[in-house]
N, C-alpha and C. Protein backbone atom coordinates (compact mmCIF):
# COMPACT_ATOMS: atom_id res chain seq x y z
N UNK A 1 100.61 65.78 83.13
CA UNK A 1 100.80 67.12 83.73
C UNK A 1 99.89 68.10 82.98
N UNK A 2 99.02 68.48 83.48
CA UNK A 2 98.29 69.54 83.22
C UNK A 2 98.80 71.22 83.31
N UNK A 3 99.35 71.16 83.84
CA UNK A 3 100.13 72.35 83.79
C UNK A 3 101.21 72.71 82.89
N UNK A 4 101.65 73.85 82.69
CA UNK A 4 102.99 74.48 82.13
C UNK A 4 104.59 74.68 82.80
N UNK A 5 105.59 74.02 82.36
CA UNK A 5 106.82 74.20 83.20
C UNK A 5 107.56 74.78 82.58
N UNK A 6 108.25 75.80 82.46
CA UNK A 6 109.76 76.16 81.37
C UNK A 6 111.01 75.01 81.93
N UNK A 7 111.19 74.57 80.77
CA UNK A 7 112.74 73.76 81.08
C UNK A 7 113.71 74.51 82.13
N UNK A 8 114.04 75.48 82.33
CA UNK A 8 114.69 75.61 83.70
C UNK A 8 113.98 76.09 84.61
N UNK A 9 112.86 75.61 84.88
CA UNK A 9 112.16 75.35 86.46
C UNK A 9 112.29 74.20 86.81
N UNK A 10 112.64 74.12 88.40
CA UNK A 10 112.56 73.18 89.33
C UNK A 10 110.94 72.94 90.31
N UNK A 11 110.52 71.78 89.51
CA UNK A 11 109.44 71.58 90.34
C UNK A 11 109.61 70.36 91.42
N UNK A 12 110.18 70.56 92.67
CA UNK A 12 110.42 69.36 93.79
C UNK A 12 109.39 67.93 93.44
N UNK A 13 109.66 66.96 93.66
CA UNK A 13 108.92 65.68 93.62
C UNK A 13 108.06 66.20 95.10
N UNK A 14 106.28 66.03 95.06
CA UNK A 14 105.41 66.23 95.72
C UNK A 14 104.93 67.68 95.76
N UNK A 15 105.22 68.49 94.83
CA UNK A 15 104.82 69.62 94.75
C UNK A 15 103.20 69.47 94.31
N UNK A 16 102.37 70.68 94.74
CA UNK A 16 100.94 69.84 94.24
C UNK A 16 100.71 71.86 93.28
N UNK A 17 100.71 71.09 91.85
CA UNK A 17 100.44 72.32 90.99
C UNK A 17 99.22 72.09 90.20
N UNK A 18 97.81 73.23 90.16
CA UNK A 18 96.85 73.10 89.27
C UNK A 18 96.68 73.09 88.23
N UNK A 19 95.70 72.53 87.37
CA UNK A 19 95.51 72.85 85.93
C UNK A 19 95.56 74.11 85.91
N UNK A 20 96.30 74.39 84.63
CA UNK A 20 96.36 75.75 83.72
C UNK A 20 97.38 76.25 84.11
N UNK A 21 98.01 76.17 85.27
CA UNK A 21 99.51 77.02 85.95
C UNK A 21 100.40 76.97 84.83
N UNK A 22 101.17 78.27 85.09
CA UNK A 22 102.02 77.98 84.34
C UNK A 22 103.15 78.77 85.16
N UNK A 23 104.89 78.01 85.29
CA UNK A 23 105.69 77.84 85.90
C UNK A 23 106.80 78.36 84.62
N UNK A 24 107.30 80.05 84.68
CA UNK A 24 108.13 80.56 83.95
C UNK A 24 109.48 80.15 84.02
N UNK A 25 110.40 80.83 83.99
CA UNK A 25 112.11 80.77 83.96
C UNK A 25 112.71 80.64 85.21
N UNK A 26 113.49 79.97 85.60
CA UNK A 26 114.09 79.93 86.17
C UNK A 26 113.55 79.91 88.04
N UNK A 27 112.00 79.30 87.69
CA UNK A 27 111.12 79.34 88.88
C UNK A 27 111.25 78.03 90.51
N UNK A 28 111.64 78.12 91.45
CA UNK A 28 111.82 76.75 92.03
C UNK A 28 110.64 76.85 92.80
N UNK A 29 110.06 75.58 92.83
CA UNK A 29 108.82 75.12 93.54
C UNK A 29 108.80 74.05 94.73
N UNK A 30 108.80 74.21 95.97
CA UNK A 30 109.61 73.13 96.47
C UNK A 30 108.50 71.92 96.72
N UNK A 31 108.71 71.29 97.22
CA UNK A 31 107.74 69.53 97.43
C UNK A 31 106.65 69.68 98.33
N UNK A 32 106.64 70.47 99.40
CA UNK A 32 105.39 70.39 99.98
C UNK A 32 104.21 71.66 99.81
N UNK A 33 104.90 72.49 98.55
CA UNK A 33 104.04 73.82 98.13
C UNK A 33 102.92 73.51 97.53
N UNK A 34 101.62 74.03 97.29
CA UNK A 34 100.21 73.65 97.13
C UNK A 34 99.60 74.67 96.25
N UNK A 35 99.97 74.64 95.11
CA UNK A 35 99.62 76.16 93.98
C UNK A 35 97.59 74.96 93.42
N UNK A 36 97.47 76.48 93.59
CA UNK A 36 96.03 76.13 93.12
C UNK A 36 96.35 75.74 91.46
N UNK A 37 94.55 76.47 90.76
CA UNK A 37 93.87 76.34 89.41
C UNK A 37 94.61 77.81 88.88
N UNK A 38 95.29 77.45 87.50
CA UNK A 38 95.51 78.94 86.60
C UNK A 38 96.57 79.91 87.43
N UNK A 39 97.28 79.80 88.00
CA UNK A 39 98.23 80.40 88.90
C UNK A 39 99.04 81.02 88.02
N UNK A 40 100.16 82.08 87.67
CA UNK A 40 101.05 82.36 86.92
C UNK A 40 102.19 82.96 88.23
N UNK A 41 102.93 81.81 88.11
CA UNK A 41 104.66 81.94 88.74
C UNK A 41 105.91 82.49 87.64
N UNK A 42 105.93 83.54 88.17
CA UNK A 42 106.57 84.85 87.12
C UNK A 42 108.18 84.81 87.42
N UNK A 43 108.61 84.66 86.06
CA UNK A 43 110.23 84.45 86.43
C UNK A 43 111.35 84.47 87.94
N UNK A 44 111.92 83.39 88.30
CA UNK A 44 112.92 83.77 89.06
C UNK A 44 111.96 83.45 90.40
N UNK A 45 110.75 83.14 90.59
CA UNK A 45 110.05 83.16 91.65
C UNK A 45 110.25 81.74 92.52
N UNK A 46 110.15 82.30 93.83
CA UNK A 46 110.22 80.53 94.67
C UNK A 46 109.06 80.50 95.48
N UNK A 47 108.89 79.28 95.84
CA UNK A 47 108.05 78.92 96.64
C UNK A 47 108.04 78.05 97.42
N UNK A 48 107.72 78.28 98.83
CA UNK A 48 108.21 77.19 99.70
C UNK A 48 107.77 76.23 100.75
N UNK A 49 108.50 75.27 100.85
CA UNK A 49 107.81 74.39 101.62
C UNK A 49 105.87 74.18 102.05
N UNK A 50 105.91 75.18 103.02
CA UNK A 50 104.79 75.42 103.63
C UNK A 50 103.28 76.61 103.07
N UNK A 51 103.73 76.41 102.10
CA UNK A 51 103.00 77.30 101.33
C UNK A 51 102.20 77.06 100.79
N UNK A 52 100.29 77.87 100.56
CA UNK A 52 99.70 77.79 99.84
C UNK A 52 98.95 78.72 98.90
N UNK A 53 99.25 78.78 97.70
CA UNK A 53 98.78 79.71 97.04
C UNK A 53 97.23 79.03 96.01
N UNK A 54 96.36 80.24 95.82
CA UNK A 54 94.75 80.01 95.63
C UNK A 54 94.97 79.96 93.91
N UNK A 55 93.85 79.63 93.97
CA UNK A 55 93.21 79.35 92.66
C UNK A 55 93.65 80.88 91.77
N UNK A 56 94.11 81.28 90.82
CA UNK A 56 94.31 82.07 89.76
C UNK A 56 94.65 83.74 90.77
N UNK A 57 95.67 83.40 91.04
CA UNK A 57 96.91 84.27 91.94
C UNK A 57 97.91 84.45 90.69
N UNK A 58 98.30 85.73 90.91
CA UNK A 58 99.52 86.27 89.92
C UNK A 58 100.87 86.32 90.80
N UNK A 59 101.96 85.75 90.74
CA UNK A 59 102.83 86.35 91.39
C UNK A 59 103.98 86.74 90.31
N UNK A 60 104.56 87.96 90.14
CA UNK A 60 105.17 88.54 89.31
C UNK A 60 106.78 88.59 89.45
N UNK A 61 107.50 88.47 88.39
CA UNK A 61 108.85 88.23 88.60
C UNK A 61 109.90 88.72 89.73
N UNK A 62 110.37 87.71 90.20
CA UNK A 62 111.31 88.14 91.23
C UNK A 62 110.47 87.84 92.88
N UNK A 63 109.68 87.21 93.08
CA UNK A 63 109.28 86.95 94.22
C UNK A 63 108.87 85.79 95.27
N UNK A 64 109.31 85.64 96.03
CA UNK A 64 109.69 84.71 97.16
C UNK A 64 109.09 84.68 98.22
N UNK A 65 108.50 83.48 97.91
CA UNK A 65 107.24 83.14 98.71
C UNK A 65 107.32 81.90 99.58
N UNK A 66 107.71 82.48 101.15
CA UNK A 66 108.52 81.35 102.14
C UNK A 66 107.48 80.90 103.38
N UNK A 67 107.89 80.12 103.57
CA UNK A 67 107.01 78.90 104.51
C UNK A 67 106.33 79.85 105.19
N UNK A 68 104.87 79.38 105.38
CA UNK A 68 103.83 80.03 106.43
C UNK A 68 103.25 81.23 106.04
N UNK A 69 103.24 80.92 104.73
CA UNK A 69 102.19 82.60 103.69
C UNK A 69 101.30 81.59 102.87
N UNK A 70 100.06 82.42 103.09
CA UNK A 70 99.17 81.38 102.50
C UNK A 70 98.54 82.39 101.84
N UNK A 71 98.38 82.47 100.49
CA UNK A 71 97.64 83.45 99.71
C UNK A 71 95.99 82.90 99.03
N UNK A 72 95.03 83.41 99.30
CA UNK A 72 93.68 82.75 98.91
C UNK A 72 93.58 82.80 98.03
N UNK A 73 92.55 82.84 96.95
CA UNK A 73 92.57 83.00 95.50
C UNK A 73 92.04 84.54 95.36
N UNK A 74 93.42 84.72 93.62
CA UNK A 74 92.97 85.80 93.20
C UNK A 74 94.22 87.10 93.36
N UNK A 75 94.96 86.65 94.28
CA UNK A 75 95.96 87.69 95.02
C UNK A 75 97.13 88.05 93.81
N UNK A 76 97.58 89.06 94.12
CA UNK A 76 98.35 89.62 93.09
C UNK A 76 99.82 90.02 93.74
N UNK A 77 100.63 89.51 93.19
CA UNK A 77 102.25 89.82 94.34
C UNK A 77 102.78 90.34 93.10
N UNK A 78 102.84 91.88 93.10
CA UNK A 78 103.79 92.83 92.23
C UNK A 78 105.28 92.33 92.21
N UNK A 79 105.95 93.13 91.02
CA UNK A 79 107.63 92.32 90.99
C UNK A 79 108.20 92.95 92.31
N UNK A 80 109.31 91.72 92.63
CA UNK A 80 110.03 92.26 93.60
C UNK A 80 109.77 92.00 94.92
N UNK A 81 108.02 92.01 95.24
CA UNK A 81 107.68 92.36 96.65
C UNK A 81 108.32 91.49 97.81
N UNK A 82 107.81 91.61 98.58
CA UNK A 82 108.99 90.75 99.84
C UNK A 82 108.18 90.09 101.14
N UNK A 83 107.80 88.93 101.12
CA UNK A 83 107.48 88.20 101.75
C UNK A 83 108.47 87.75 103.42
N UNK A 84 108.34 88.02 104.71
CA UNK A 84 109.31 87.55 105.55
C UNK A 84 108.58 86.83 106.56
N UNK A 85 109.07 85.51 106.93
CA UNK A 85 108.22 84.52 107.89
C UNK A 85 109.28 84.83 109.50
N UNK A 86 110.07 85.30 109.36
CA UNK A 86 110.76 85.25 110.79
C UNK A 86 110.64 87.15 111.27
N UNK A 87 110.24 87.10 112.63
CA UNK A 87 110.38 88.95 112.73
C UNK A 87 111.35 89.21 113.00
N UNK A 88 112.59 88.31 113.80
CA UNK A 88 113.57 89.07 114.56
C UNK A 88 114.73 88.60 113.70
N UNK A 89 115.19 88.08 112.50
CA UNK A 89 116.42 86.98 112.12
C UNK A 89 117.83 87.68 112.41
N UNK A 90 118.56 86.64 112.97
CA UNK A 90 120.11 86.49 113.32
C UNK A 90 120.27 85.48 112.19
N UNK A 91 121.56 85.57 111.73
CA UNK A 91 122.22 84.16 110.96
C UNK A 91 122.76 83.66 111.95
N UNK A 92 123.10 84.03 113.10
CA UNK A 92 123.68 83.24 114.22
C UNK A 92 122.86 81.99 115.27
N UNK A 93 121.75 82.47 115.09
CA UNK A 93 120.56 81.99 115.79
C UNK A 93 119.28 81.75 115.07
N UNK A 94 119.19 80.04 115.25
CA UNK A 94 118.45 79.15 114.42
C UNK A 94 117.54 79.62 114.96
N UNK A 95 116.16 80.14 114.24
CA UNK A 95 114.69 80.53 115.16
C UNK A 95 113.01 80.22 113.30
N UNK A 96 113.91 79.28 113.06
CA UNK A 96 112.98 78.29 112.25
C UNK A 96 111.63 77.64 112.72
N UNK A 97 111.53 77.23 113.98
CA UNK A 97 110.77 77.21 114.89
C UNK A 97 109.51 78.42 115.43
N UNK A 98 110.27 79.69 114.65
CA UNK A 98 109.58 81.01 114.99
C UNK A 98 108.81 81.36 113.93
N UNK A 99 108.29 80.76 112.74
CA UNK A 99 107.95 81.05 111.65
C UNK A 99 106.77 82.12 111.94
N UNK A 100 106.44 83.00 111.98
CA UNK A 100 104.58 83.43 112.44
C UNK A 100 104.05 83.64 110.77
N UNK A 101 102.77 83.52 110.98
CA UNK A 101 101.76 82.99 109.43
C UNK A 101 101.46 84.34 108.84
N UNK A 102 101.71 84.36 107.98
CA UNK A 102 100.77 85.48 106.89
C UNK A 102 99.82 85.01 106.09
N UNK A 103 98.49 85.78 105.97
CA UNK A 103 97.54 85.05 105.27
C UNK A 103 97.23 86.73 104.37
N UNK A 104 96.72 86.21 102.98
CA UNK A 104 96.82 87.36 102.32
C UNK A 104 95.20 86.76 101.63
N UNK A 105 94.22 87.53 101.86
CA UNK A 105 92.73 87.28 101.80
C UNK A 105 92.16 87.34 100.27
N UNK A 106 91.24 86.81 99.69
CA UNK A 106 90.84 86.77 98.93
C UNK A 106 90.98 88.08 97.43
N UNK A 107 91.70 88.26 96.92
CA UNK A 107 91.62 89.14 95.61
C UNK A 107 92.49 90.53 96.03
N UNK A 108 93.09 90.76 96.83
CA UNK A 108 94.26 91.82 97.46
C UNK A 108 94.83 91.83 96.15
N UNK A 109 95.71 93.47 96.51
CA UNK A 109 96.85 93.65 95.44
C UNK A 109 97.98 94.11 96.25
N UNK A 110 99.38 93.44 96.22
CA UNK A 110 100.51 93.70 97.00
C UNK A 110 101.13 94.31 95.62
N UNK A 111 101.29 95.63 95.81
CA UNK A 111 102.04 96.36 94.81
C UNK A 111 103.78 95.99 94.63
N UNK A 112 104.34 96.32 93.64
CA UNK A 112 105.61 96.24 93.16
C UNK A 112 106.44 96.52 94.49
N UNK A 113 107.79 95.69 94.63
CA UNK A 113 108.72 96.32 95.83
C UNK A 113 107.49 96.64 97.28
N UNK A 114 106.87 95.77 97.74
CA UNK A 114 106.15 95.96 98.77
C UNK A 114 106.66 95.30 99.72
N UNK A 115 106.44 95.33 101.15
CA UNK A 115 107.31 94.90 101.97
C UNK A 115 106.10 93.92 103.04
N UNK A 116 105.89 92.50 103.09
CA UNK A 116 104.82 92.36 104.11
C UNK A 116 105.80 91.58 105.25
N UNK A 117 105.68 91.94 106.14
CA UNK A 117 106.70 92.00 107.55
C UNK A 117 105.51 90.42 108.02
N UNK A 118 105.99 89.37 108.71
CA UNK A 118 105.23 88.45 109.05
C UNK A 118 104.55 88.42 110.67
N UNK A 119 102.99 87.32 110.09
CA UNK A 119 102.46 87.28 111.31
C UNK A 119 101.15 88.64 111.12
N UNK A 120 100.80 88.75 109.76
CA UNK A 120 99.89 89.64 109.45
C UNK A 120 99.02 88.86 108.99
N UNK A 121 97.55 89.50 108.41
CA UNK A 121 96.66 89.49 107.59
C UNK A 121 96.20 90.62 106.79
N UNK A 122 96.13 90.33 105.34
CA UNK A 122 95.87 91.22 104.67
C UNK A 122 94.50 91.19 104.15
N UNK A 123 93.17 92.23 104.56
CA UNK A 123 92.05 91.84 104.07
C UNK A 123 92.04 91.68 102.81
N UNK A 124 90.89 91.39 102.34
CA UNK A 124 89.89 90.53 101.18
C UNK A 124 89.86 92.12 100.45
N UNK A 125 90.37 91.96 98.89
CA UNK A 125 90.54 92.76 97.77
C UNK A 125 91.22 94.48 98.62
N UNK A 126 91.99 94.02 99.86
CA UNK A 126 93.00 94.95 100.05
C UNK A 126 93.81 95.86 98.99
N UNK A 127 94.22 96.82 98.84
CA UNK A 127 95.58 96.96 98.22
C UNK A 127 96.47 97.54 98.22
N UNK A 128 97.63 97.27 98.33
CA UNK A 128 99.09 97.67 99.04
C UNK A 128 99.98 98.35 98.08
N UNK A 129 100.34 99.74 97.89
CA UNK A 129 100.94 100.58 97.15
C UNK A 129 102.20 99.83 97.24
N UNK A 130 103.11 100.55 95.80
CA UNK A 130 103.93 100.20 95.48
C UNK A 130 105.09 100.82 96.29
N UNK A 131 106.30 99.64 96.96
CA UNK A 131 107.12 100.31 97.87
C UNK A 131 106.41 100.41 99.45
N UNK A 132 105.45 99.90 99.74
CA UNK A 132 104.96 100.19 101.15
C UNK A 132 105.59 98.71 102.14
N UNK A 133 105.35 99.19 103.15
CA UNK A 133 105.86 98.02 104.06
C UNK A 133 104.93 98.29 105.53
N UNK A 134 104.18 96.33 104.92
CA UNK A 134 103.11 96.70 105.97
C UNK A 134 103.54 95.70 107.11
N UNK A 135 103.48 96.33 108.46
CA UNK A 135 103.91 95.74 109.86
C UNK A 135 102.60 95.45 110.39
N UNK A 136 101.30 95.75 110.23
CA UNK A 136 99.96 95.25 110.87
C UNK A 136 98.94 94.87 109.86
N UNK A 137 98.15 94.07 110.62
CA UNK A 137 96.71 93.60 109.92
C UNK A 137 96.30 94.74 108.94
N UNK A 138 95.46 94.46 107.70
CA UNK A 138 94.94 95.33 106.88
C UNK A 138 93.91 95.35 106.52
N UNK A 139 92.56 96.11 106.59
CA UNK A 139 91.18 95.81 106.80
C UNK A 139 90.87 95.50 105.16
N UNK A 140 90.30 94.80 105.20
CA UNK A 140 89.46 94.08 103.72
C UNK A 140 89.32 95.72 102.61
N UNK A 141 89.61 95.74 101.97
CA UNK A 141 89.03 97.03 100.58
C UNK A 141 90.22 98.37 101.25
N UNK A 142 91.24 98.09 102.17
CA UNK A 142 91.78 99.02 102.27
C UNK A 142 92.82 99.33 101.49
N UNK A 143 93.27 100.78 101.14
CA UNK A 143 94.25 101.16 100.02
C UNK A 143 95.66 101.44 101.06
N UNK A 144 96.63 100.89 101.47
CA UNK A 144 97.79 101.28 102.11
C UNK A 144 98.63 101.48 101.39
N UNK A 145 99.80 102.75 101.24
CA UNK A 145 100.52 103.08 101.38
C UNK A 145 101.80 103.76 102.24
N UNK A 146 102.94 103.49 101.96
CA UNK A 146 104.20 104.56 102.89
C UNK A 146 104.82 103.53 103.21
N UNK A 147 105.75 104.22 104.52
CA UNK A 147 106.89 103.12 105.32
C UNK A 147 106.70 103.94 106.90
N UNK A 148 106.06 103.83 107.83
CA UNK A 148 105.41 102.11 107.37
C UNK A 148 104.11 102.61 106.87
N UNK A 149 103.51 101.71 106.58
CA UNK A 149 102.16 101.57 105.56
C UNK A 149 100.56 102.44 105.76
N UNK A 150 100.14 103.44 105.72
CA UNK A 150 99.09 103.66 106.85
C UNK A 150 97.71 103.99 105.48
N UNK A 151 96.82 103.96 105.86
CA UNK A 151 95.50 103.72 105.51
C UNK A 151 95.35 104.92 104.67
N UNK A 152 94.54 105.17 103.12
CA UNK A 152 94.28 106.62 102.46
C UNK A 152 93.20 106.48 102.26
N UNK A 153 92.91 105.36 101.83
CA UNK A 153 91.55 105.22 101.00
C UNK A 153 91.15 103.63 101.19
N UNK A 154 89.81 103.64 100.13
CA UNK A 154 89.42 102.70 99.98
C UNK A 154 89.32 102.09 98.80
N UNK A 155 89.24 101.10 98.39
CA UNK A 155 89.17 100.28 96.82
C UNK A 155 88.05 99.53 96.95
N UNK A 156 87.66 99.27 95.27
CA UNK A 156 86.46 98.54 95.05
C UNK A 156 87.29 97.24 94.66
N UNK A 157 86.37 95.91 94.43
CA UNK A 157 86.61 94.70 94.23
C UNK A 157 87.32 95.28 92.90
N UNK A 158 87.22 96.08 91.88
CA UNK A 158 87.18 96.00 90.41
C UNK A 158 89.00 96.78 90.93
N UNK A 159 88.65 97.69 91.95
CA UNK A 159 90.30 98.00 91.98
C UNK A 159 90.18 99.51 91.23
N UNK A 160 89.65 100.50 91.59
CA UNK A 160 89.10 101.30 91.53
C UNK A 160 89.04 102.23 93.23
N UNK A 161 89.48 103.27 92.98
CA UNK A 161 89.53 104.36 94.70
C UNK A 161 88.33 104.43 94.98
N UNK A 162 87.78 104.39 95.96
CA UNK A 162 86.14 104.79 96.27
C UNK A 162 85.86 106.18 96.73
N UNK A 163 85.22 106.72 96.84
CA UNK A 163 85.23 108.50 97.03
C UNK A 163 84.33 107.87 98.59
N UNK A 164 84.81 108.09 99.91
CA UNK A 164 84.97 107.42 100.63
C UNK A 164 85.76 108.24 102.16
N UNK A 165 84.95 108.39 103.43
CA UNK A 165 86.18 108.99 104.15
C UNK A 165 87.32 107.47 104.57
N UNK A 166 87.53 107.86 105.52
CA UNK A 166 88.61 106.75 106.12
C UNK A 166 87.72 105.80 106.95
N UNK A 167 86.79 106.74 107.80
CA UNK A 167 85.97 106.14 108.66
C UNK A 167 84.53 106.57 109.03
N UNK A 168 83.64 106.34 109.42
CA UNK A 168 82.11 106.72 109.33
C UNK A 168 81.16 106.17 109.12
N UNK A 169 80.06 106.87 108.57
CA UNK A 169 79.02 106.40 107.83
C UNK A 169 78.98 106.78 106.33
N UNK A 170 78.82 105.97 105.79
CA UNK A 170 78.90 106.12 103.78
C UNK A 170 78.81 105.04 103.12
N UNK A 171 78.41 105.76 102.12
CA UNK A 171 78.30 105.16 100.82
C UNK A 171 78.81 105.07 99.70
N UNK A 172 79.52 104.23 98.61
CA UNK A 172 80.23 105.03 97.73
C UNK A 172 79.71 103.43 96.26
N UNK A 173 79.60 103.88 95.39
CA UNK A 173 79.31 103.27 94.07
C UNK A 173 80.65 103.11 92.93
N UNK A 174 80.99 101.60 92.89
CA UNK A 174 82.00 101.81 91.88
C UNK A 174 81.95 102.36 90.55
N UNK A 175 82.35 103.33 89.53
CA UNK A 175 81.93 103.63 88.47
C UNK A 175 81.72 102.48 87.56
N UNK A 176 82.69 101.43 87.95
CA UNK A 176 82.98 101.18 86.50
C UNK A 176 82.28 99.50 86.74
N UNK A 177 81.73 98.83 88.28
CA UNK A 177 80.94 97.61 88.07
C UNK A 177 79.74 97.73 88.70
N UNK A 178 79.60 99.11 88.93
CA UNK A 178 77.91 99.47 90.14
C UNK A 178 77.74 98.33 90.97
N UNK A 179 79.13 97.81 91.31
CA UNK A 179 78.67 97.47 92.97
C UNK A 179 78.73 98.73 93.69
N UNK A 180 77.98 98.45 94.71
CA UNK A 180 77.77 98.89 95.80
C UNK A 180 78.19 98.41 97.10
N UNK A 181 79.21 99.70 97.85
CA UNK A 181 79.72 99.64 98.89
C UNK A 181 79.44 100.83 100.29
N UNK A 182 79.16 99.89 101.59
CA UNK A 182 78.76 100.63 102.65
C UNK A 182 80.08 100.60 103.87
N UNK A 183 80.30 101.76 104.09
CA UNK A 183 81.22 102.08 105.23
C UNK A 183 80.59 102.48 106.77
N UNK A 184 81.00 101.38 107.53
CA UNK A 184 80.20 101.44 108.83
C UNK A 184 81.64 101.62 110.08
N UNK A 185 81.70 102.45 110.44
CA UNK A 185 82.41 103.06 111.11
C UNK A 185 84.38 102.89 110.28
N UNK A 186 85.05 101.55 110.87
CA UNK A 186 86.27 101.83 110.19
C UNK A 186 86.27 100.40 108.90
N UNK A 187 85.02 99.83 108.69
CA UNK A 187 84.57 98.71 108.05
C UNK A 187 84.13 98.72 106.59
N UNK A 188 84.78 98.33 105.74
CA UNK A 188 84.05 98.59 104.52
C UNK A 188 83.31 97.27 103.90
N UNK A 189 82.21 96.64 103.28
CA UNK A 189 81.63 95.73 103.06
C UNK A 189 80.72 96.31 101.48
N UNK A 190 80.94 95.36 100.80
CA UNK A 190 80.31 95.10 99.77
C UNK A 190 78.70 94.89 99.77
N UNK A 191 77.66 95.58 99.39
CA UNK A 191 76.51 95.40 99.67
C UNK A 191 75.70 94.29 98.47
N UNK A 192 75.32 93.08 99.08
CA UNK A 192 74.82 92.25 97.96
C UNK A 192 74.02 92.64 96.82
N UNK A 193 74.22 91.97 95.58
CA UNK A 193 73.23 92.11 94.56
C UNK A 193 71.73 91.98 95.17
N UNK A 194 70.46 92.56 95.12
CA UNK A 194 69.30 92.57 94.91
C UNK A 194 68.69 91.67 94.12
């Protein structure tokens, strides 16, 4: 085992966990979950069945991560936040069958107590204020906050606000890694190294 387990974690027989992970207190991992390279599963956290989480993803204590969320590498799940695979649930009425997919894109940040409602996508180095609850798709470098969740700004890969309108034509320079980012109408894109 290449990885890290605390004695009271449950790791299911067929669970597939990467080098360097490490699996805190009281964490259950179930058998068909697929944790990448360097992962950190933060106290009390589950993970389930149908699940795949990326290469060096943080997920932070207290969070529950249920069939049909697939996180890419890099993603960050604040404490608390709230993952849901069914939109309509009854306890009366089995609708397991209804799972719809969440995919959470490359290097996003789902802030503390965040709410992602299923059957979304969250763009690539997104990031989701603390306490928000997002019900729709989220464009790549966007900053959401509220209830429900609506668009302020923009973020750099480094995670940094961009001085930036919402929508247009622009330009904006991260201070702190001089990438460079271009805003083409409601689109934000990273402009390659030279």
């Amino acid at each position: 085992m290449n990885y890290q387990v605390h004695a009271s974690a449950i790791v299911d027989d067929g669970a597939q966990i990467g080098e360097g992970s490490r699996v805190w207190h009281f964490v259950h991992v179930c058998g068909g979950a697929r944790v990448g390279k360097g992962v950190s599963l933060g106290q009390n956290v589950f993970v389930g069945n149908k699940v795949v989480i990326g290469d060096n993803c943080k997920i932070q204590n207290n969070v529950s991560v249920y069939d049909n969320v697939t996180l890419e590498e890099g993603v960050f799940c604040g404490p608390s936040m709230v993952f849901t695979n069914v939109y309509n649930p009854r306890s009366l009425i089995e609708r397991k069958s209804e799972y719809r997919d969440t995919l959470v894109r490359k290097g996003a940040t789902l802030g503390a107590n965040c709410t992602i409602v299923c059957g979304v996508t969250i763009g690539a180095y997104a990031f989701v204020g603390a306490g928000a609850v997002i019900n729709k798709n989220v464009p790549a470098y966007a900053l959401m906050v509220g209830v429900p969740a609506r668009q302020i700004g923009w973020m750099s890969e480094f995670g940094e606000q961009l001085d930036l309108p919402l929508e247009g034509e622009a330009e904006a320079v991260c201070e702190h890694s001089g990438a460079r980012y271009r805003l083409s109408g409601k689109t934000l894109a990273k402009e390659s190294a030279k």
